[in-house]
Protein backbone atom coordinates (compact mmCIF):
# COMPACT_ATOMS: atom_id res chain seq x y z
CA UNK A 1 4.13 7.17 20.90
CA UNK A 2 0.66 5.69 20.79
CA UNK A 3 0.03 7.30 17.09
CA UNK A 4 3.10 4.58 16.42
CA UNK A 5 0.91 1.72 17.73
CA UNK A 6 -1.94 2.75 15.57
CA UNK A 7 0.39 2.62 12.71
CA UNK A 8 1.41 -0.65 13.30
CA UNK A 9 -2.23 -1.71 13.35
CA UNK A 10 -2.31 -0.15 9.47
CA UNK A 11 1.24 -1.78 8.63
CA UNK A 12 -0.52 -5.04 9.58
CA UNK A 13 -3.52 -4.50 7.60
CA UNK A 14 -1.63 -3.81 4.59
CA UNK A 15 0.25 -6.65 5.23
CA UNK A 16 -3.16 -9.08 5.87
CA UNK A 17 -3.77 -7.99 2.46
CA UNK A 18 -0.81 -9.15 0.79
CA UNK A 19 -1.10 -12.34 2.21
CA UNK A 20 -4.45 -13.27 1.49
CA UNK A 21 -4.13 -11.95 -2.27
CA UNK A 22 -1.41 -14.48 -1.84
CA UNK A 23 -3.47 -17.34 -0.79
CA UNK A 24 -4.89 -17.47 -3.71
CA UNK A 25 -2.60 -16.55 -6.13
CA UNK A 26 0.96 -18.02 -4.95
CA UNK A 27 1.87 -20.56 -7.45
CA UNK A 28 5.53 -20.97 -6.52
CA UNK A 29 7.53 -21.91 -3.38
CA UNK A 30 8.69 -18.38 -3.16
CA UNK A 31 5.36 -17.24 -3.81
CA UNK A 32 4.01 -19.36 -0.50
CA UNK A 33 7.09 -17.98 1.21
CA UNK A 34 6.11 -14.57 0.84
CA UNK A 35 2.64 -15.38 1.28
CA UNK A 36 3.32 -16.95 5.32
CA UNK A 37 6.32 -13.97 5.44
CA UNK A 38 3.08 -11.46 5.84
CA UNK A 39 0.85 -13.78 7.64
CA UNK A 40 3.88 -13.80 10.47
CA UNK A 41 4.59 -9.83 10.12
CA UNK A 42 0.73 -8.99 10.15
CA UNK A 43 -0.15 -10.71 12.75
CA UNK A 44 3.21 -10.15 15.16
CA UNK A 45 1.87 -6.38 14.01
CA UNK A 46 -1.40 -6.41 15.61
CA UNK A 47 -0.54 -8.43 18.38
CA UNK A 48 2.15 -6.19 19.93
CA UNK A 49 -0.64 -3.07 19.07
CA UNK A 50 -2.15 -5.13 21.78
CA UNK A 51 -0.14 -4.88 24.65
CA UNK A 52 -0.84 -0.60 24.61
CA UNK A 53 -3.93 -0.40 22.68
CA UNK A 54 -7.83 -1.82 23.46
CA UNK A 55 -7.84 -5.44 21.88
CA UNK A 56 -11.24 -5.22 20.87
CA UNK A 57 -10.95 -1.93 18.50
CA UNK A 58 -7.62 -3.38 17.59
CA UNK A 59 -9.08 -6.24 16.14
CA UNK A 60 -12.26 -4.37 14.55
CA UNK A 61 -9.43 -1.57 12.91
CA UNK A 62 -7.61 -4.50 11.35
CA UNK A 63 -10.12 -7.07 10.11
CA UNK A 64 -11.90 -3.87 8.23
CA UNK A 65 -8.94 -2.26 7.05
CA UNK A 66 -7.57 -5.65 5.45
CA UNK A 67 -11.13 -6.44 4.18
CA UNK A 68 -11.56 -2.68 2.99
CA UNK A 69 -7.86 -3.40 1.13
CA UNK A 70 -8.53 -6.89 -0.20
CA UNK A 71 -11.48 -5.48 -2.11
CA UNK A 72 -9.80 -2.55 -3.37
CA UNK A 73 -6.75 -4.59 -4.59
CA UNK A 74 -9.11 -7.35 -6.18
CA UNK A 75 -11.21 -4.17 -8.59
CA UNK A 76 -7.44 -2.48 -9.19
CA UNK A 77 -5.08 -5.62 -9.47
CA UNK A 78 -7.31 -8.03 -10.35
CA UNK A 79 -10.22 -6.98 -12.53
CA UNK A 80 -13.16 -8.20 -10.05
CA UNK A 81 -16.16 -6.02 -10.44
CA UNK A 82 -16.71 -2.90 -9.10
CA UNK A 83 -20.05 -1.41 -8.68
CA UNK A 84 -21.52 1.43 -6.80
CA UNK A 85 -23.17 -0.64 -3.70
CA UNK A 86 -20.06 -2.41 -3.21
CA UNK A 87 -17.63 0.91 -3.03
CA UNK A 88 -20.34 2.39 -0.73
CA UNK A 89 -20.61 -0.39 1.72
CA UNK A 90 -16.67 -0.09 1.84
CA UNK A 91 -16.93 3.35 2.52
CA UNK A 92 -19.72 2.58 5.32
CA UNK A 93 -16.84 0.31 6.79
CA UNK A 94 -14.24 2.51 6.45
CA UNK A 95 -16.63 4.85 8.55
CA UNK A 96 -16.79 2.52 11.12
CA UNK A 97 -12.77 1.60 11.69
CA UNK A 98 -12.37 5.41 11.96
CA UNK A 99 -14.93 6.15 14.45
CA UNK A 100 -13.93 3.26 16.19
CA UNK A 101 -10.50 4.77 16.58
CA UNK A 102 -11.74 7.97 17.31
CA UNK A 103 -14.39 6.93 20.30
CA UNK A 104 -11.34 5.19 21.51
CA UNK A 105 -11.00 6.43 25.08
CA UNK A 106 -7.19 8.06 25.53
CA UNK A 107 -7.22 5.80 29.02
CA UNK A 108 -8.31 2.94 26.80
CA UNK A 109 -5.73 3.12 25.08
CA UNK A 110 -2.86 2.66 27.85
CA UNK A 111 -3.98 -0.63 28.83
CA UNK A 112 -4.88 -3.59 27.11
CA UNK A 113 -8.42 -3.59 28.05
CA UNK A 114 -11.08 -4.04 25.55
């Protein structure tokens, strides 16, 4: 069950990333429609991670998975430049979310402690 809870902490993420490309490319009512759809789903997401897992590394998994994913999207989707510091320093993120998760006490992760 709590391997469900980290997944919803990665739905979110992937979700945070659709709606921030959205911010600033939603042109239409729909477009602003989808764009506040994913802000709602992203963050209900994390918040009911929560309630079972460590707010603290909850927060830290999400903010650097949807900033790892915005950048990635913006070089793939978008054409933004892509050069070798910036993929490492993603990659030195990415480090950290996982450790985080993985120094993440089992007890921890029962309560909603931080």
């Amino acid at each position: 069950m709590n391997q469900w809870h980290w997944g919803k902490v990665f739905v979110a993420a992937v979700f945070e990333v659709l709606w921030v490309i959205g911010l600033k490319h939603a042109d239409s009512m729909w477009a602003w429609l989808g764009t506040a759809a994913a802000i709602v789903i992203s963050f209900y997401l994390m918040v009911t991670a929560t309630r079972s897992l460590p707010v603290g590394t909850v927060y830290a998994v999400f903010v650097g998975l949807g900033t790892a994913g915005t950048v990635v999207a913006g070089i793939v989707w978008f054409g933004e430049p892509a050069n070798p510091l910036k993929i490492t320093l993603i990659l030195v993120l990415l480090a950290g979310v996982i450790g985080l998760k993985l120094v993440t006490p089992k007890s921890a992760e029962k309560g909603a402690e931080s």
